[in-house]
PDB file of N, CA and C in Angstrom:
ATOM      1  N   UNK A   1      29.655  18.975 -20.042  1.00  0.00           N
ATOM      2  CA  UNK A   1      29.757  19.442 -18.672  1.00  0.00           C
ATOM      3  C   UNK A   1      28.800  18.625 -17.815  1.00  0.00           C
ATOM      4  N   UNK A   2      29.168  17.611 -16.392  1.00  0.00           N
ATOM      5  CA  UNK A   2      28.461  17.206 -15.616  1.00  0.00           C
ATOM      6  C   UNK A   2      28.704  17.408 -14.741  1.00  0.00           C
ATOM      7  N   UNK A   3      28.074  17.173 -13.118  1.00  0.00           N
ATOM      8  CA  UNK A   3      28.200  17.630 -11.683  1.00  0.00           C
ATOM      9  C   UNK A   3      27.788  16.438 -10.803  1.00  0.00           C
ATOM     10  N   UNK A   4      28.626  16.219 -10.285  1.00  0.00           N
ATOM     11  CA  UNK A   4      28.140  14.993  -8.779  1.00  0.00           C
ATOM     12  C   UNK A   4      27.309  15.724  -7.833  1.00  0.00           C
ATOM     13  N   UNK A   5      26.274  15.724  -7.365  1.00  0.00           N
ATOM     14  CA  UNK A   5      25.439  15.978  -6.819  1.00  0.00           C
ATOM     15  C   UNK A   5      24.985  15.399  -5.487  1.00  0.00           C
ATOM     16  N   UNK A   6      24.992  15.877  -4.602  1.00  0.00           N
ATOM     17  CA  UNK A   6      23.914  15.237  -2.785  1.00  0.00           C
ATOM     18  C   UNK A   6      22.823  15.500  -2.755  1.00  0.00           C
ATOM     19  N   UNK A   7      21.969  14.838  -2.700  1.00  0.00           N
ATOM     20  CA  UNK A   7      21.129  14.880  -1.885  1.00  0.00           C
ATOM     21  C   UNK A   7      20.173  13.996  -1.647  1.00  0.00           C
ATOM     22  N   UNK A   8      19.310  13.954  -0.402  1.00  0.00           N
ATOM     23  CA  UNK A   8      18.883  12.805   0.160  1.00  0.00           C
ATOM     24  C   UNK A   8      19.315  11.556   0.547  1.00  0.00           C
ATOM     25  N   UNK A   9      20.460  12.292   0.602  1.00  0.00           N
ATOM     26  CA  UNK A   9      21.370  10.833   1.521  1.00  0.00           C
ATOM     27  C   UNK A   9      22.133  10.421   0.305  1.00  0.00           C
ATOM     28  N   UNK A  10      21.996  10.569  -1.242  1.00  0.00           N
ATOM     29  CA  UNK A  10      22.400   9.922  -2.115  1.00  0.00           C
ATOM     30  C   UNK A  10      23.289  10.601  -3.084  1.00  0.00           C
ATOM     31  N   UNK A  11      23.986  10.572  -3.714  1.00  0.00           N
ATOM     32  CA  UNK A  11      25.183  11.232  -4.942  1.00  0.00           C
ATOM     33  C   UNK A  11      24.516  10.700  -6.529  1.00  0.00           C
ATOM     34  N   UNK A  12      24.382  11.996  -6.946  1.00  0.00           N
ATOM     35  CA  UNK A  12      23.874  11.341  -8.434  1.00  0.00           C
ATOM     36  C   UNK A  12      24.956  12.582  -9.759  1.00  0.00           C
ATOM     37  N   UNK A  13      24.913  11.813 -10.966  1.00  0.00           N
ATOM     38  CA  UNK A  13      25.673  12.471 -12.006  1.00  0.00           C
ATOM     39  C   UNK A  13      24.379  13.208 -13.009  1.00  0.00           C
ATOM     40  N   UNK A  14      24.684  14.561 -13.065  1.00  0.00           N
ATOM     41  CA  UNK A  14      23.378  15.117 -13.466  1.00  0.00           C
ATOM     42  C   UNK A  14      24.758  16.037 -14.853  1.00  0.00           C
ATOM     43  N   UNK A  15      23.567  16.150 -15.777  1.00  0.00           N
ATOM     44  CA  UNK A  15      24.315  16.796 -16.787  1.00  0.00           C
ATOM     45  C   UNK A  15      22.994  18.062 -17.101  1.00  0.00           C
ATOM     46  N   UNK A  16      23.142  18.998 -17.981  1.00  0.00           N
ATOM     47  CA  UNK A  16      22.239  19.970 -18.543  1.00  0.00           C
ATOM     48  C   UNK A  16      21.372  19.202 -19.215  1.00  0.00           C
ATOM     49  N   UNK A  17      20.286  19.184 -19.143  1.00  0.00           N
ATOM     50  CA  UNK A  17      18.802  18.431 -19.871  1.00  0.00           C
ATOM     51  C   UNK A  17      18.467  16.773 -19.222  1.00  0.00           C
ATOM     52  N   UNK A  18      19.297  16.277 -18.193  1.00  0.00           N
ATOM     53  CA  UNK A  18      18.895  15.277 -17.633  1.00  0.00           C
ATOM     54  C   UNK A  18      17.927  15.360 -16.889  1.00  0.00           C
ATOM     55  N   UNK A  19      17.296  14.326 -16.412  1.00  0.00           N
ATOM     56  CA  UNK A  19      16.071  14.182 -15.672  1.00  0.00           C
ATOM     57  C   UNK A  19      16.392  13.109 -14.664  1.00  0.00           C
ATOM     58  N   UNK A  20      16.279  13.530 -13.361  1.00  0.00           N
ATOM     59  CA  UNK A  20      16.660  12.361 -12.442  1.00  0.00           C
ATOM     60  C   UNK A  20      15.789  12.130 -11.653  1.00  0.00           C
ATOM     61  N   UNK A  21      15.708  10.967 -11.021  1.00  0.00           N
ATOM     62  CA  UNK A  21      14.797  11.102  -9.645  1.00  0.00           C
ATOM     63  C   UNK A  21      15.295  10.861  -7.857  1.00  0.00           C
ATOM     64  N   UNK A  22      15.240  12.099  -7.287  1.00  0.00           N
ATOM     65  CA  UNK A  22      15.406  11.973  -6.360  1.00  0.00           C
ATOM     66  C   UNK A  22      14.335  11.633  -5.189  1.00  0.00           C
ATOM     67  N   UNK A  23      15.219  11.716  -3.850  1.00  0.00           N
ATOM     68  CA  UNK A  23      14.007  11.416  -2.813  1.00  0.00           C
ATOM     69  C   UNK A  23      13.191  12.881  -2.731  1.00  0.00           C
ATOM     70  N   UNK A  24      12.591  12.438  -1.868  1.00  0.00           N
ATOM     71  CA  UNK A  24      11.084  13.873  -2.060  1.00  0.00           C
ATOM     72  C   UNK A  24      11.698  15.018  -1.691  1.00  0.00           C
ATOM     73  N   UNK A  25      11.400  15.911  -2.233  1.00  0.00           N
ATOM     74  CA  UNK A  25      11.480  17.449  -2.093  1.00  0.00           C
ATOM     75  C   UNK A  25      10.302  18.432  -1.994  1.00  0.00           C
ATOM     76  N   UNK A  26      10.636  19.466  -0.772  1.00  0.00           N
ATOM     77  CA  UNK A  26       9.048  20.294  -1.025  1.00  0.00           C
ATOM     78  C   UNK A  26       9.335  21.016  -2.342  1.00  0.00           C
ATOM     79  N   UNK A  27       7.892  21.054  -2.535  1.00  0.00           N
ATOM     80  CA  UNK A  27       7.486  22.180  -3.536  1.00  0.00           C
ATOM     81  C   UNK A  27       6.643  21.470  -4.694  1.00  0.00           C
ATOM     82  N   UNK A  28       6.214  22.414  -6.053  1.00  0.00           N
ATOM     83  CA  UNK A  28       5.178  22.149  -6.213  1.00  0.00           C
ATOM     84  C   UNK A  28       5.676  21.642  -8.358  1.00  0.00           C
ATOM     85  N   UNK A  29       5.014  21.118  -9.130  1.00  0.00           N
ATOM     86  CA  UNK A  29       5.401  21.099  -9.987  1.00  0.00           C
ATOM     87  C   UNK A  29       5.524  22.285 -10.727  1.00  0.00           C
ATOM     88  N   UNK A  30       6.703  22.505 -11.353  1.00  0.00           N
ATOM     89  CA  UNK A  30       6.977  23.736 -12.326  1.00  0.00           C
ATOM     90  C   UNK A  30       7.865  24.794 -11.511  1.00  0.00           C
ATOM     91  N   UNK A  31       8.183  24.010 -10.030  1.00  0.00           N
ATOM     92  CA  UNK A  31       8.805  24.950  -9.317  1.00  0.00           C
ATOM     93  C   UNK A  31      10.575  24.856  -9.732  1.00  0.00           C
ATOM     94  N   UNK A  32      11.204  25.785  -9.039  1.00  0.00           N
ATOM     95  CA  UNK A  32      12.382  26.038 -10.027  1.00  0.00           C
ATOM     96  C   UNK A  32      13.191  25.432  -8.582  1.00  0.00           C
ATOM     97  N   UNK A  33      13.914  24.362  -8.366  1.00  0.00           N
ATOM     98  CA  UNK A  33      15.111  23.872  -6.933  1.00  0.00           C
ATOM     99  C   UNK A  33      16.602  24.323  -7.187  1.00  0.00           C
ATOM    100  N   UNK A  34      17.326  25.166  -6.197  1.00  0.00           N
ATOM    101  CA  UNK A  34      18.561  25.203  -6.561  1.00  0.00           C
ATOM    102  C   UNK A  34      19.006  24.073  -5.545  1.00  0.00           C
ATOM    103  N   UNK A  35      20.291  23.249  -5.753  1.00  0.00           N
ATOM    104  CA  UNK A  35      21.144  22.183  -5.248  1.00  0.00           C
ATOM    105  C   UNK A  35      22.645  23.047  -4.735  1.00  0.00           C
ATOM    106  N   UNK A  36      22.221  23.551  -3.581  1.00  0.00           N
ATOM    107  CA  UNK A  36      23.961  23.972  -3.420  1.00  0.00           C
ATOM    108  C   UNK A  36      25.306  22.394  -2.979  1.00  0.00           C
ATOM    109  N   UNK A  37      24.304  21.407  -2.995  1.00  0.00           N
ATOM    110  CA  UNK A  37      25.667  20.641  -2.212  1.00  0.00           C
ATOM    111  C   UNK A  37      26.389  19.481  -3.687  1.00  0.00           C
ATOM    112  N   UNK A  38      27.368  20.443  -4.429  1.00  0.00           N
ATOM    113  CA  UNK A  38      27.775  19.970  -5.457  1.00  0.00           C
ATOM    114  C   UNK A  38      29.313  19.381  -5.022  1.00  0.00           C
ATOM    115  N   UNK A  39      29.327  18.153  -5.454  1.00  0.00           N
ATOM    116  CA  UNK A  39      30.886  17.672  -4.963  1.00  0.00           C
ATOM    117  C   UNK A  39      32.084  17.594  -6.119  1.00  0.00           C
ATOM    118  N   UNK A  40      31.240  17.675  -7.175  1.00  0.00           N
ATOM    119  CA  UNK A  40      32.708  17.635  -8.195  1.00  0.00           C
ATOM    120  C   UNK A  40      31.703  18.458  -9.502  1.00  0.00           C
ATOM    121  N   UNK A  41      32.533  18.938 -10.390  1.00  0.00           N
ATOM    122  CA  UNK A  41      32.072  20.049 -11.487  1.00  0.00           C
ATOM    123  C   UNK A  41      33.151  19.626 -12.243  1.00  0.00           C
ATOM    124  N   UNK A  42      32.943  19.353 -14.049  1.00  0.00           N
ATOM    125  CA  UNK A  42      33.739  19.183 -14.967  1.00  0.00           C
ATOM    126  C   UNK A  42      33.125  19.423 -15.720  1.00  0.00           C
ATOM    127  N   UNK A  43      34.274  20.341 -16.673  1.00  0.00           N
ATOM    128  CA  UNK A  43      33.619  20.944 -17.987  1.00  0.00           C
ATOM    129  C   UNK A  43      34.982  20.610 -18.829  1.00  0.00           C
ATOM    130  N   UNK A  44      34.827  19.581 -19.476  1.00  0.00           N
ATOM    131  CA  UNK A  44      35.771  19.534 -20.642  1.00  0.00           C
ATOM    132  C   UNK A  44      36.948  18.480 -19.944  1.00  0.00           C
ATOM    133  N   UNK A  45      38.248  19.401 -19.992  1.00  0.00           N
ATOM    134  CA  UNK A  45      39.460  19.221 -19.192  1.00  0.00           C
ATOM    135  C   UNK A  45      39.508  19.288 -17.753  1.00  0.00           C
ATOM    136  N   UNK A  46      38.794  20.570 -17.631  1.00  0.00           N
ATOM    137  CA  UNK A  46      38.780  21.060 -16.235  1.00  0.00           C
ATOM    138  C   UNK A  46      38.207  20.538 -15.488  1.00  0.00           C
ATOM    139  N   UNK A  47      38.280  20.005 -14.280  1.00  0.00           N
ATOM    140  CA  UNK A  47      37.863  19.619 -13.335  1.00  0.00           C
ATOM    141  C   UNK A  47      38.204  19.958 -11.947  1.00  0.00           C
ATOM    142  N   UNK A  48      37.188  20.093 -11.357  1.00  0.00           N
ATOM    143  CA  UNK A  48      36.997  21.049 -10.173  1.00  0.00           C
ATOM    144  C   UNK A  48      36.270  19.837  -9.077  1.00  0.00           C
ATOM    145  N   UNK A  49      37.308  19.483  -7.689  1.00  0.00           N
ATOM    146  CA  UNK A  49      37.049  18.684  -7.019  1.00  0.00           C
ATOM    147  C   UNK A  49      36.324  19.146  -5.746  1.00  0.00           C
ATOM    148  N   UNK A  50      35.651  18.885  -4.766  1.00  0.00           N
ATOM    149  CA  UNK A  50      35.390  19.826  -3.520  1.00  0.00           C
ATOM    150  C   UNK A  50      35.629  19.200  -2.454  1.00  0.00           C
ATOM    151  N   UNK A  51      35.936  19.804  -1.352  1.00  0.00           N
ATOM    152  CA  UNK A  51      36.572  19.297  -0.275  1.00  0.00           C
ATOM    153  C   UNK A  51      35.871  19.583   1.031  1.00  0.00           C
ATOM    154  N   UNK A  52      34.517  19.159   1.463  1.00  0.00           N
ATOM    155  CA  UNK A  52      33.925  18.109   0.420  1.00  0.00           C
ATOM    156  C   UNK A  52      33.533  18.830  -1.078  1.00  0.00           C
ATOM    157  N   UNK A  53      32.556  20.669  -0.716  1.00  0.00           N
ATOM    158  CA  UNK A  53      31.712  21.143  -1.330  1.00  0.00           C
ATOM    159  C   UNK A  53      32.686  21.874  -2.207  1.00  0.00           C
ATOM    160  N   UNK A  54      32.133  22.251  -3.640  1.00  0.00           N
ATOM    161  CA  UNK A  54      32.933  23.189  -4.519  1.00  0.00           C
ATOM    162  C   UNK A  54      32.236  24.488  -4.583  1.00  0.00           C
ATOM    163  N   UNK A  55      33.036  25.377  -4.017  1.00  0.00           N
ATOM    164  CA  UNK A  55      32.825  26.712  -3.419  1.00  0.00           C
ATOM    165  C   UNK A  55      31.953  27.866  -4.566  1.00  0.00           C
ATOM    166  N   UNK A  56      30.833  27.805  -4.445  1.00  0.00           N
ATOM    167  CA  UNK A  56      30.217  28.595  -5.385  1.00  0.00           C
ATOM    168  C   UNK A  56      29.782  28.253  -6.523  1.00  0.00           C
ATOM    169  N   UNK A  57      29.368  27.146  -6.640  1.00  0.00           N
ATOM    170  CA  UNK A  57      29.311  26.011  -7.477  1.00  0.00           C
ATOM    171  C   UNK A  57      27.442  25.471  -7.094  1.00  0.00           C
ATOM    172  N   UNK A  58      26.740  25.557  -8.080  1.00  0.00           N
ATOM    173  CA  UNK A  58      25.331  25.019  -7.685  1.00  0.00           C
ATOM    174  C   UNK A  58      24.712  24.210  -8.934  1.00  0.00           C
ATOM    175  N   UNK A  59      23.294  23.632  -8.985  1.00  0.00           N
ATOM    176  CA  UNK A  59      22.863  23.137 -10.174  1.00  0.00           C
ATOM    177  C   UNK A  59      21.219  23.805  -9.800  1.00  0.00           C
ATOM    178  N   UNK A  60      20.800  24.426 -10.747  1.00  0.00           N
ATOM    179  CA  UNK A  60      19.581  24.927 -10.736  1.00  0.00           C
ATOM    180  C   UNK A  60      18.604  23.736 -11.164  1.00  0.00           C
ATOM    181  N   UNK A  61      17.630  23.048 -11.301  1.00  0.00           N
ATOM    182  CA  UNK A  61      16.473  22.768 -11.739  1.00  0.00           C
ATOM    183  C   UNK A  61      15.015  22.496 -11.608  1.00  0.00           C
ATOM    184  N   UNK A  62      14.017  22.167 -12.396  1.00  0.00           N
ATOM    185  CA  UNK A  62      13.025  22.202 -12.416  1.00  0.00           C
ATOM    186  C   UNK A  62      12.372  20.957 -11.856  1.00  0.00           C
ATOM    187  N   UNK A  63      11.678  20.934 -11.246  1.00  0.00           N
ATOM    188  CA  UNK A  63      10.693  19.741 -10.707  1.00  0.00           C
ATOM    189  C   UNK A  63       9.425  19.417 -12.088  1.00  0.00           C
ATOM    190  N   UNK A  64       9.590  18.228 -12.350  1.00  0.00           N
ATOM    191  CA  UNK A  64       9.187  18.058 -13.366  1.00  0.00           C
ATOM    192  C   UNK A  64       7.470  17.020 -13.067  1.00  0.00           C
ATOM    193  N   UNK A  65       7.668  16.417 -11.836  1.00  0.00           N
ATOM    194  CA  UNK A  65       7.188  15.827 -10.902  1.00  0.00           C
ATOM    195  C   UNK A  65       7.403  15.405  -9.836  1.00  0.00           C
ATOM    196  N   UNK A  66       6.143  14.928  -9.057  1.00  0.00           N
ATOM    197  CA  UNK A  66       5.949  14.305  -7.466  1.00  0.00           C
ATOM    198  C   UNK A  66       5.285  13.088  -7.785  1.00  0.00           C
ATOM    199  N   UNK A  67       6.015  12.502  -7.338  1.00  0.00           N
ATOM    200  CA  UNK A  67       5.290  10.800  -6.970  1.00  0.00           C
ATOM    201  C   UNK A  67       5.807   9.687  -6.610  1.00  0.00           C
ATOM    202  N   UNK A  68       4.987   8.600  -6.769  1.00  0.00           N
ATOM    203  CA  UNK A  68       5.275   7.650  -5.540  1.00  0.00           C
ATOM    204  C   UNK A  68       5.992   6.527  -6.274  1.00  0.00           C
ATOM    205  N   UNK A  69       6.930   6.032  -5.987  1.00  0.00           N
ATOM    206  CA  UNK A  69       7.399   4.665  -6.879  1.00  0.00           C
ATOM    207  C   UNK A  69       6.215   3.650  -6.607  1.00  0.00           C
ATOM    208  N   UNK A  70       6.881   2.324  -7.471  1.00  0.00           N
ATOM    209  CA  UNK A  70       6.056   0.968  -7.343  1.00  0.00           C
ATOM    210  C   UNK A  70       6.208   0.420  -5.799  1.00  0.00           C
ATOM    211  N   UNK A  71       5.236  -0.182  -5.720  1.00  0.00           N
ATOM    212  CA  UNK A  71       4.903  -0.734  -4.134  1.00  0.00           C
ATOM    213  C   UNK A  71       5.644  -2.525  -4.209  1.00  0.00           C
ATOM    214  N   UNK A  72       6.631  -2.090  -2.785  1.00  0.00           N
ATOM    215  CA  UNK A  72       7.259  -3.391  -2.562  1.00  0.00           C
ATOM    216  C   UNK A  72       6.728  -3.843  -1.759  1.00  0.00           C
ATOM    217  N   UNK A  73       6.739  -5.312  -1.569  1.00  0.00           N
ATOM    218  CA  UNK A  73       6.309  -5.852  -0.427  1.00  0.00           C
ATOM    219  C   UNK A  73       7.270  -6.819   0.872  1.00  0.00           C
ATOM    220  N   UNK A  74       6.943  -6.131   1.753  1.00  0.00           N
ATOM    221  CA  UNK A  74       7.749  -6.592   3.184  1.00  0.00           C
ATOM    222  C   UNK A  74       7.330  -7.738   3.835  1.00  0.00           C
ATOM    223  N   UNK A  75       7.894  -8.868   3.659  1.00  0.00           N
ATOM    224  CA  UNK A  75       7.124  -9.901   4.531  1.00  0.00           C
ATOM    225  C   UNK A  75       8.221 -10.504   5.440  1.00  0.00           C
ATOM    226  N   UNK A  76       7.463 -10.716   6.990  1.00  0.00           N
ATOM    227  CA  UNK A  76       8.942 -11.290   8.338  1.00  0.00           C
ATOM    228  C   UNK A  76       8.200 -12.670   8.571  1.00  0.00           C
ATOM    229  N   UNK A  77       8.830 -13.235   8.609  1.00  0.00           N
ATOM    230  CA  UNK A  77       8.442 -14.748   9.246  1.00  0.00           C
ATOM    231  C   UNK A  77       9.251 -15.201  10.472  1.00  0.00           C
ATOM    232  N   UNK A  78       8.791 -15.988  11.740  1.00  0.00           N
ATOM    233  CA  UNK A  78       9.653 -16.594  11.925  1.00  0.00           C
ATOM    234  C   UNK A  78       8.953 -18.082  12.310  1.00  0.00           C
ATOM    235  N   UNK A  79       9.905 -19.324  11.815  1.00  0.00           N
ATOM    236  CA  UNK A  79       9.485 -20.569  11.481  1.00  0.00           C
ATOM    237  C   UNK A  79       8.896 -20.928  13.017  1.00  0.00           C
ATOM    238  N   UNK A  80       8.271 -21.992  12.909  1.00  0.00           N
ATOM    239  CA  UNK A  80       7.570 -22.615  13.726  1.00  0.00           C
ATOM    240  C   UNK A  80       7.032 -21.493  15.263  1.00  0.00           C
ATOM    241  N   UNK A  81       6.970 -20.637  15.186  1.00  0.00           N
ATOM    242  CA  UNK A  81       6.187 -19.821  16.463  1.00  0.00           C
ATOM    243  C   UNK A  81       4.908 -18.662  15.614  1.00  0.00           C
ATOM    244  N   UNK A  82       4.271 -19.110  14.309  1.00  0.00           N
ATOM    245  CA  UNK A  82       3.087 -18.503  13.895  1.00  0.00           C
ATOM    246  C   UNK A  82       3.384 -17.412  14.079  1.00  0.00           C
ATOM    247  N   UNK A  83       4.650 -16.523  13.277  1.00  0.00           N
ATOM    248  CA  UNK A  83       4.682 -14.897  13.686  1.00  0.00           C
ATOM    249  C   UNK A  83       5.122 -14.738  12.269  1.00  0.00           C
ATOM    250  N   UNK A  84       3.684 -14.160  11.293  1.00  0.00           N
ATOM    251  CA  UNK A  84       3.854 -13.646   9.710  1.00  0.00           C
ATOM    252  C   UNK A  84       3.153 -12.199   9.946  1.00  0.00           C
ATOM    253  N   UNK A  85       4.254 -11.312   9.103  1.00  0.00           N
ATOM    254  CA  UNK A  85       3.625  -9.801   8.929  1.00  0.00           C
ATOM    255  C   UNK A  85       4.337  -9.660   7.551  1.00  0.00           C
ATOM    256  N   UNK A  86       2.971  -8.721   6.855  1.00  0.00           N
ATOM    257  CA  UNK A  86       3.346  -8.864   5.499  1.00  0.00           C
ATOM    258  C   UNK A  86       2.485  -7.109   5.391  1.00  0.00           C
ATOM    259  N   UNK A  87       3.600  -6.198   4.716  1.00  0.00           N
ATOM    260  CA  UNK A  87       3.585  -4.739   4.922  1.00  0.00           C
ATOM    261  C   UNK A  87       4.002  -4.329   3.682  1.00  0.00           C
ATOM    262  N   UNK A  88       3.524  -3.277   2.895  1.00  0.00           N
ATOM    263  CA  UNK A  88       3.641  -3.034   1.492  1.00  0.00           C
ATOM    264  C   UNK A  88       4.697  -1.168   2.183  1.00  0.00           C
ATOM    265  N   UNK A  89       5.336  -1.167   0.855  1.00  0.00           N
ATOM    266  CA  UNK A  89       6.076   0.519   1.016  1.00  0.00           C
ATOM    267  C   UNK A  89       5.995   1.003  -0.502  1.00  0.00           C
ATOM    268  N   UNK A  90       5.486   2.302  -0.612  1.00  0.00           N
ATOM    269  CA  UNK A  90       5.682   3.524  -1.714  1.00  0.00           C
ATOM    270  C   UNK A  90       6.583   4.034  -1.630  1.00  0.00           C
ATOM    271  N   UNK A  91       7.465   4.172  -1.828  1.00  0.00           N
ATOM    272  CA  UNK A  91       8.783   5.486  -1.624  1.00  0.00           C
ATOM    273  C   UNK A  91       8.372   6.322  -2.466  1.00  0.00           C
ATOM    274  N   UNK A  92       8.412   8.283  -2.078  1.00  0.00           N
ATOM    275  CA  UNK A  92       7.837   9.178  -2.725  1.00  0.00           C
ATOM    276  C   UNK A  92       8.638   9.502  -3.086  1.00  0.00           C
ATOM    277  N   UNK A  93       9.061  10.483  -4.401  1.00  0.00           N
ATOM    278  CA  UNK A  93      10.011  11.116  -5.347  1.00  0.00           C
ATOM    279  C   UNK A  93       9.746  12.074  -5.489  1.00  0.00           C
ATOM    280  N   UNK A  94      11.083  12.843  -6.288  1.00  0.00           N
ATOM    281  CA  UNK A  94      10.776  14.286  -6.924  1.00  0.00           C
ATOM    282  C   UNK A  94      11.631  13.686  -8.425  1.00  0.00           C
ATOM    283  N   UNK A  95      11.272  14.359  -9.321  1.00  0.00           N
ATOM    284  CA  UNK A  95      11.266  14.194 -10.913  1.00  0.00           C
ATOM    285  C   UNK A  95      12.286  15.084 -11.113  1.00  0.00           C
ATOM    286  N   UNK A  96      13.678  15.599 -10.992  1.00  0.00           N
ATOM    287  CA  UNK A  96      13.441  16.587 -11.400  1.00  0.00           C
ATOM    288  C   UNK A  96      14.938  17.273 -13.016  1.00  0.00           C
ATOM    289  N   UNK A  97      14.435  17.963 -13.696  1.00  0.00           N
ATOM    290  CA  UNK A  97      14.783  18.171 -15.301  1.00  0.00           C
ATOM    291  C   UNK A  97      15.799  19.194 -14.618  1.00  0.00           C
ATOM    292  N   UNK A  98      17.328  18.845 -15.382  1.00  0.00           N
ATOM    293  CA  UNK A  98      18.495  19.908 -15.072  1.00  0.00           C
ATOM    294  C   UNK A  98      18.559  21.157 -15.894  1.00  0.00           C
ATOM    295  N   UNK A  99      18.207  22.323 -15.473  1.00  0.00           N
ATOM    296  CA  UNK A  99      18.495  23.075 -16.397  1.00  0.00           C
ATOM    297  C   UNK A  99      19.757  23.695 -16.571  1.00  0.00           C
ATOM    298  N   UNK A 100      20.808  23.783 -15.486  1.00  0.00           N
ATOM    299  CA  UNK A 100      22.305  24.694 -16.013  1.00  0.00           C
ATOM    300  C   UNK A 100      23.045  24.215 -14.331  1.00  0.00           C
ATOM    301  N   UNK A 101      24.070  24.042 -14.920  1.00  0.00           N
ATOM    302  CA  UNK A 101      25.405  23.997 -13.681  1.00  0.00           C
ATOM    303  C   UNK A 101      26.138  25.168 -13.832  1.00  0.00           C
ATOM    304  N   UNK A 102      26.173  25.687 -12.765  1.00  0.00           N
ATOM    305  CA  UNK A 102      26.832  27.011 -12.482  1.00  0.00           C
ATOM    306  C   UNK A 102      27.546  26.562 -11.782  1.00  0.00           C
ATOM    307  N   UNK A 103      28.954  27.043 -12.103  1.00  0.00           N
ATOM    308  CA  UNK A 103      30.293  27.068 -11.437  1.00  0.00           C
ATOM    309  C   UNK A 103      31.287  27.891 -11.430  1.00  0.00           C
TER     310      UNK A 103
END
């Protein structure tokens, strides 16, 4: 059984005991997140599409962690007029462990 999933702008395939990382979410570690915006649910044969959302349909899980990815670095140039900027980014995460798709 897996579930297509939204959130943070992004669609991810989460199954029971996966661990994914999304963009940041409040709350604290050990806290429990329900996901109501589920777009597709399959268990087996069955498959259940949503149009967009599948009606009563959620994924419960656990935040397993908070933190920051690896630091990229941004650099703009433009040739011959001496204009260099060079800017680092963290993107922050949530960790978080699937415990059950309810559908």
């Amino acid at each position: 059984m897996y579930a297509i999933i939204r959130t943070g702008g992004k669609q991810y395939q989460v199954a029971a005991g996966d661990t994914v990382r999304v963009e940041k979410l409040k709350g604290e570690v050990g806290d429990t997140v329900e996901i109501n915006d589920v777009l597709l649910v399959t268990n087996g044969d069955v498959v259940q599409v949503g149009q967009p959302l599948v009606d009563g349909a959620k994924v419960i899980a656990k935040i397993a962690e908070q933190g920051r990815e690896k630091k990229i670095l941004v650099f703009k140039k433009k040739k011959r007029k001496g204009y260099q900027v060079k800017n680092g980014h963290r993107q922050q995460y949530t960790a978080l462990t699937i415990e059950e798709i309810a559908a």
